[in-house]
Protein backbone atom coordinates (compact mmCIF):
# COMPACT_ATOMS: atom_id res chain seq x y z
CA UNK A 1 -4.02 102.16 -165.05
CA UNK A 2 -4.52 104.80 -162.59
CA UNK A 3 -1.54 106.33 -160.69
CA UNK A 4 -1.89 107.68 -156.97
CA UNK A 5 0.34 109.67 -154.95
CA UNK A 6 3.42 108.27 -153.34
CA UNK A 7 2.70 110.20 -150.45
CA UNK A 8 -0.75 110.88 -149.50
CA UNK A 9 -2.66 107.85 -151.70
CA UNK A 10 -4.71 110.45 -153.68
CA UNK A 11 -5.26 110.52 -157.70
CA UNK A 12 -2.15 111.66 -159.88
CA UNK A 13 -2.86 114.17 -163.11
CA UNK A 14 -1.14 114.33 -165.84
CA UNK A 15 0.55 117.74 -166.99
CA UNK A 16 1.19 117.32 -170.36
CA UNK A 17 3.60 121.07 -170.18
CA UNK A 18 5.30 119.95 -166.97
CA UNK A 19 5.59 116.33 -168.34
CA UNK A 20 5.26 115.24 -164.71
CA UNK A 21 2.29 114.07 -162.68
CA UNK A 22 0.79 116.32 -159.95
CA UNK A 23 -1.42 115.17 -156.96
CA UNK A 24 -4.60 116.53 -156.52
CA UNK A 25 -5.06 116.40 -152.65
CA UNK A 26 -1.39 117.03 -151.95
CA UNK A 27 0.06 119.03 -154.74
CA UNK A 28 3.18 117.11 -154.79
CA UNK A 29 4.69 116.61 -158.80
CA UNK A 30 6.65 113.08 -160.09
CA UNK A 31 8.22 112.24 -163.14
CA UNK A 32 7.24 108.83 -164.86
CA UNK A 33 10.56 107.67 -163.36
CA UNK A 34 10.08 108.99 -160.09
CA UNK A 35 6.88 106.71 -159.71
CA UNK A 36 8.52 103.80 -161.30
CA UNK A 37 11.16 103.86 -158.29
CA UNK A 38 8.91 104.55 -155.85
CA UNK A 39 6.24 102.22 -156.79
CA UNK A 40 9.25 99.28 -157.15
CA UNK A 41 10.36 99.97 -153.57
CA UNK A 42 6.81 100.02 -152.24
CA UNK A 43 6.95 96.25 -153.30
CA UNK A 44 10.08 94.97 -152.33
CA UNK A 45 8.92 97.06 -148.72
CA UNK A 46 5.88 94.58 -149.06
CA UNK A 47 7.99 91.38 -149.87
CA UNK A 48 10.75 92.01 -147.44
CA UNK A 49 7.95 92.87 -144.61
CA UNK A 50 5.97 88.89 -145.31
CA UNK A 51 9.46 87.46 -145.31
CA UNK A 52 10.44 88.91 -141.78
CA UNK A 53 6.90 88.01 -140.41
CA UNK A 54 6.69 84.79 -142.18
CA UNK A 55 10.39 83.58 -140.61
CA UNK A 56 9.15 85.70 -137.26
CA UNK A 57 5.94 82.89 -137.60
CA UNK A 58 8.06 79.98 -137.94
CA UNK A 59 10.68 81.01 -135.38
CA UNK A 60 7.55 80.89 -132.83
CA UNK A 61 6.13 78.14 -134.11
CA UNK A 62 9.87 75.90 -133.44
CA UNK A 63 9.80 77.82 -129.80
CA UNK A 64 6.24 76.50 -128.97
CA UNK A 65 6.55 73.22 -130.25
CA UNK A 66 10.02 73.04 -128.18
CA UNK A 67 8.15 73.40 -124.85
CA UNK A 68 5.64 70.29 -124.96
């Protein structure tokens, strides 16, 4: 599984001395844990994002059908 930056996208490297991951196009370092959380709250951004458009959908959807 390939890890990618948190920040800018790009490809994460393993240093094996640092024990942390380093960006190539960036620079920027993460522990293991560090992407775990950040990757976890990309995802619930995601899920929480199609709930709000989803309900924004249906909300629209009640308000058109309302006016015929």
């Amino acid at each position: 599984m390939r890890n990618y930056c948190l920040e800018c996208g790009g490809d994460l490297v393993y240093d094996s001395k640092l024990k942390q991951y380093a960006c190539k196009s960036c620079g920027l370092t993460f522990t293991y844990q560090q992407l775990l959380e950040g990757k976890s709250k990309l995802v619930d951004e995601r899920f929480v994002d199609e709930d709000a458009k989803k309900k924004k959908q249906k909300e629209y959807l009640q308000w058109w059908l309302s006016k015929k």
